[in-house]
Protein backbone atom coordinates (compact mmCIF):
# COMPACT_ATOMS: atom_id res chain seq x y z
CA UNK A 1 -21.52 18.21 8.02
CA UNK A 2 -18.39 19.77 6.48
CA UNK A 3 -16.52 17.19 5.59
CA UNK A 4 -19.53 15.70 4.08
CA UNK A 5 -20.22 19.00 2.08
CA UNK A 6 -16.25 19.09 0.78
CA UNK A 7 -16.71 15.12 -0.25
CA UNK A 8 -19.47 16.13 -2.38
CA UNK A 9 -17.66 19.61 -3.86
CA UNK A 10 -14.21 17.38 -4.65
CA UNK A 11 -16.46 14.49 -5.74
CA UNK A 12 -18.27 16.74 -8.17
CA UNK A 13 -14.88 18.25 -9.66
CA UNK A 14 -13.47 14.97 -10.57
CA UNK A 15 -16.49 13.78 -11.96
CA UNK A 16 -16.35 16.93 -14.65
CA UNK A 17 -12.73 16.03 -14.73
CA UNK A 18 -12.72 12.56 -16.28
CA UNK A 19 -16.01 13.07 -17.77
CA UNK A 20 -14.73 15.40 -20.55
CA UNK A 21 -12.12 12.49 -21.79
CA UNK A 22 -14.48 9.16 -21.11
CA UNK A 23 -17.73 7.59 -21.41
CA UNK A 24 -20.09 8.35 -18.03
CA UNK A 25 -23.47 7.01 -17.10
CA UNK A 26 -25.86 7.19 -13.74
CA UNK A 27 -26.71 4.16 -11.93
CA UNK A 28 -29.31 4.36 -9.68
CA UNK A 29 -29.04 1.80 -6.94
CA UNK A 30 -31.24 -0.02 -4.83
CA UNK A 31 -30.14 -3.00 -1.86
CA UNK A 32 -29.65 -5.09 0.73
CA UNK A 33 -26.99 -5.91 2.82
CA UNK A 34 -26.02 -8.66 5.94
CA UNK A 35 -23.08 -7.61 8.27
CA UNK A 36 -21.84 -8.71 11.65
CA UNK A 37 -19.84 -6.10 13.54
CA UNK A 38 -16.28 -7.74 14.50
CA UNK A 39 -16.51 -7.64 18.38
CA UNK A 40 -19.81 -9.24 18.43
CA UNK A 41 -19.05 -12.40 16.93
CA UNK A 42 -18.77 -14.23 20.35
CA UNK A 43 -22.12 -12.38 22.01
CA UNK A 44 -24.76 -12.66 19.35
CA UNK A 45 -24.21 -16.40 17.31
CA UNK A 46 -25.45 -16.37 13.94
CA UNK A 47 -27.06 -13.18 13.89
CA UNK A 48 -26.38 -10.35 11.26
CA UNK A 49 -27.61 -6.38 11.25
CA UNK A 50 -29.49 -5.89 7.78
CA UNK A 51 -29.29 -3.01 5.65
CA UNK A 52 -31.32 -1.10 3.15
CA UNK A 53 -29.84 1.60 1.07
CA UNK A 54 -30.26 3.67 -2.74
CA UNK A 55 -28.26 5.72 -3.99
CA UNK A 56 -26.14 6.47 -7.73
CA UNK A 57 -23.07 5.40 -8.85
CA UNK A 58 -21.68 7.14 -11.87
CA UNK A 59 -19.87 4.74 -13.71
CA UNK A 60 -16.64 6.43 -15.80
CA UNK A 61 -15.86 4.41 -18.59
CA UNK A 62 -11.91 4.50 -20.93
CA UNK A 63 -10.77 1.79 -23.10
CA UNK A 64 -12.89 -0.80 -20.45
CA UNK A 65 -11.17 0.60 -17.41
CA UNK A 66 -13.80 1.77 -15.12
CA UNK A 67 -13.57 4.48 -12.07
CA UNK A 68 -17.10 4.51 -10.30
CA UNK A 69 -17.67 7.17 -7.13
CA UNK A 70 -20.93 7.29 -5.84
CA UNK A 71 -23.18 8.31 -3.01
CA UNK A 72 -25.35 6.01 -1.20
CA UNK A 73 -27.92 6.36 2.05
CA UNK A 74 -27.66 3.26 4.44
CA UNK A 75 -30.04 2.16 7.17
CA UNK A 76 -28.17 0.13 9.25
CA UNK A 77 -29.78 -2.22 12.03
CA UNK A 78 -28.17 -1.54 14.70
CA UNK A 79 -29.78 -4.98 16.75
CA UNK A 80 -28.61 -8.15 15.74
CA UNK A 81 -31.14 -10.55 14.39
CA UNK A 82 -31.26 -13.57 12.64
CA UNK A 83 -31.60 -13.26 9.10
CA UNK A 84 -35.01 -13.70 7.81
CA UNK A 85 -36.92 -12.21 4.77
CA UNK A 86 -39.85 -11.13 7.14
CA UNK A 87 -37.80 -8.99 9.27
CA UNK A 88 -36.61 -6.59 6.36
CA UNK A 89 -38.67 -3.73 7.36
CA UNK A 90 -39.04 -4.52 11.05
CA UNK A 91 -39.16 -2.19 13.65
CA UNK A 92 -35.97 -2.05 15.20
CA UNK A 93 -33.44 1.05 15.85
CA UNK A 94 -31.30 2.36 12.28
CA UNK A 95 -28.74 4.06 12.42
CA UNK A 96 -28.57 6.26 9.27
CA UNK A 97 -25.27 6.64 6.75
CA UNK A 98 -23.92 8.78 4.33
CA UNK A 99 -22.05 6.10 2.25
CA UNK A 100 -19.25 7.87 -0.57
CA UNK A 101 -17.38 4.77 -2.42
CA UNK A 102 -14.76 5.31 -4.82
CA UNK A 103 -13.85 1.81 -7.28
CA UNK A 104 -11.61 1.28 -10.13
CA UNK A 105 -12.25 -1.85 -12.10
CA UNK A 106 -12.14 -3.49 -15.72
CA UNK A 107 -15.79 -4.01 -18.00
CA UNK A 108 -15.61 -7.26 -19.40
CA UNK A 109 -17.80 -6.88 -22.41
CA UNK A 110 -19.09 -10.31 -23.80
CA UNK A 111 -22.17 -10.01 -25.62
CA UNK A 112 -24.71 -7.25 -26.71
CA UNK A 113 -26.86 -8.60 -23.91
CA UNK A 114 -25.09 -9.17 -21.04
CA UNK A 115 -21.75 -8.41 -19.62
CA UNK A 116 -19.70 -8.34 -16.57
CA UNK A 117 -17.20 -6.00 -14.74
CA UNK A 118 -15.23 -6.38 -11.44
CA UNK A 119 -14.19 -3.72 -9.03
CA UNK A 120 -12.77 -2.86 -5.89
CA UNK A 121 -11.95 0.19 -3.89
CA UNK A 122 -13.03 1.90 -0.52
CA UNK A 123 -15.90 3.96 0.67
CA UNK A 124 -15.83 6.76 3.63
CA UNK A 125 -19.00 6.39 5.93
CA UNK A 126 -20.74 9.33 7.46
CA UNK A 127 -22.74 8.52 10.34
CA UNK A 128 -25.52 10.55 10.57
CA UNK A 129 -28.26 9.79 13.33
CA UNK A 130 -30.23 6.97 14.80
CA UNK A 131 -33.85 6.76 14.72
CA UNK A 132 -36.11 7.20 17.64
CA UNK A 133 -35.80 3.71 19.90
CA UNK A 134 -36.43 1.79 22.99
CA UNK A 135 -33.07 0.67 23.35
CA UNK A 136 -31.32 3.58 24.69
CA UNK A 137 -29.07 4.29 21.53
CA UNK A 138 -28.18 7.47 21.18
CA UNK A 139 -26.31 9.41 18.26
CA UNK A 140 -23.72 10.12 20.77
CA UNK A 141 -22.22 6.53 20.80
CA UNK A 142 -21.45 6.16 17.55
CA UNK A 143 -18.50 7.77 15.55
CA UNK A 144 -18.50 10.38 13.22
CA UNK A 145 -16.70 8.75 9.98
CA UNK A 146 -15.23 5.29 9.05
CA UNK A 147 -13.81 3.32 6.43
CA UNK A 148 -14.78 0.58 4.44
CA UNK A 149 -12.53 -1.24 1.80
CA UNK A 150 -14.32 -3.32 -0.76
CA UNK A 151 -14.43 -5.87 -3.98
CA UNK A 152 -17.03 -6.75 -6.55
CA UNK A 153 -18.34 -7.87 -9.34
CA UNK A 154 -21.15 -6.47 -11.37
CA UNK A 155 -23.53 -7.86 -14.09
CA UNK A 156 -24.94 -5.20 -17.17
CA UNK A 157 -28.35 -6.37 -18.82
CA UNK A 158 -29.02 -5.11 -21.93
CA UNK A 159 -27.13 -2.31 -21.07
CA UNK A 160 -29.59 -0.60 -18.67
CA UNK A 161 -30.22 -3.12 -15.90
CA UNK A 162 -26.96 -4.12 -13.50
CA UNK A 163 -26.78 -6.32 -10.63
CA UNK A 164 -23.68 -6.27 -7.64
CA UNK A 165 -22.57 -8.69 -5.56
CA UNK A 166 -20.24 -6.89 -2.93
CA UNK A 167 -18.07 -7.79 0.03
CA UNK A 168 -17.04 -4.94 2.50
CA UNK A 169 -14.23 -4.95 5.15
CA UNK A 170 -14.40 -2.21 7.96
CA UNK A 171 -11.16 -1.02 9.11
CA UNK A 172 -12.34 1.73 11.74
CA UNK A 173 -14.78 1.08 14.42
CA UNK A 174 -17.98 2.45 14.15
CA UNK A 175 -18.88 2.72 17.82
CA UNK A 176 -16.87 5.08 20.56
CA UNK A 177 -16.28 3.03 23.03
CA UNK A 178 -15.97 -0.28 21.18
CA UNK A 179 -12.34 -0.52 19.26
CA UNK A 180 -13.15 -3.85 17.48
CA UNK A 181 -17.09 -2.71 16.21
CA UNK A 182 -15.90 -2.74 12.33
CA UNK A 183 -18.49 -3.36 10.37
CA UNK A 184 -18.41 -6.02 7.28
CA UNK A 185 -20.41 -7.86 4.96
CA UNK A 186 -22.46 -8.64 1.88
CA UNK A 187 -24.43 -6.63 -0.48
CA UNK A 188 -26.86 -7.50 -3.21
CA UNK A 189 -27.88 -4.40 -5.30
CA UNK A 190 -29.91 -3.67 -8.19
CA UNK A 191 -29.78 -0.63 -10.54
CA UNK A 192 -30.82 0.83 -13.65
CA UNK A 193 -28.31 2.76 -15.73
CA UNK A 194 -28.91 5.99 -17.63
């Protein structure tokens, strides 16, 4: 809980930082995700653990060059399933994240109704709990922080309404006692921007 507390401190004092020499705005976030865990590609076929999350970006704006930390809550499932639209909200053990990603990317503007910006950068992951289940997973198995790298693209509609596409690669495990469980995957998010 410390290190998550001196994220958000240093994350606020940049923020102030570059905000007094560029252009900033709030993005508030909504998604979806599919990702397959590395070690499990073998065991569980074409099966994927959905994702929900929300969260902000603040998106830092000089001469088109973008920097855009954020903070985003992640329920992960942490059973495989196949992917199906009726199975969003199942009932199946989460495992609950603390997501902090840090881009840099370019804003292509194009017209006054819609333009487009690509990114890429890395996010730190705080695990922190699993809800009540029948499968005996416990908060214990999992590790306390890991890393994500990432790359993007987002769309800005009418300069209030964005859509990303992202693609995440997991370079620590997120399990104890499994060295190859990094995570990775898609994302499809939706946000309005204040």
């Amino acid at each position: 809980m410390k290190k998550l507390a001196t994220s958000i401190f240093c994350f606020i004092l940049v923020i102030g930082a570059l905000n007094a020499q560029s252009t900033a705005k709030f993005n508030l976030k909504v998604g979806y995700s599919v990702f397959q865990i590395a070690d499990e590609d073998g065991i569980f076929e074409n099966r994927s653990h959905t994702t929900q999350h929300a969260g902000f970006d603040v998106l830092i704006e000089k001469n088109n060059w973008l920097f855009i930390p954020g903070f985003h809550y992640y329920r992960i499932g942490l059973e495989p399933e196949d992917f199906k639209t009726s199975e969003l909200f199942s009932k199946r053990p989460y495992g609950n994240f603390a997501k902090m990603p840090i881009s840099f990317g370019y804003h292509f503007r194009q017209t006054p109704v819609i333009s487009f910006s690509a990114y890429g950068g890395g996010s730190a992951n705080f695990f922190l709990r699993v809800d009540e289940n029948d499968s005996g997973l416990t908060n214990d198995r999992f590790k306390g922080i890991h890393l994500n790298a990432h790359i993007g693209a987002q769309i800005l509609i009418v300069n209030h309404i964005t859509v990303d596409f992202l693609y995440e690669h997991g370079f620590m495990p997120i399990y104890k006692t499994r060295d190859e469980s990094k995570i990775s995957g898609f994302t499809l998010s939706l946000g309005f921007v204040f």
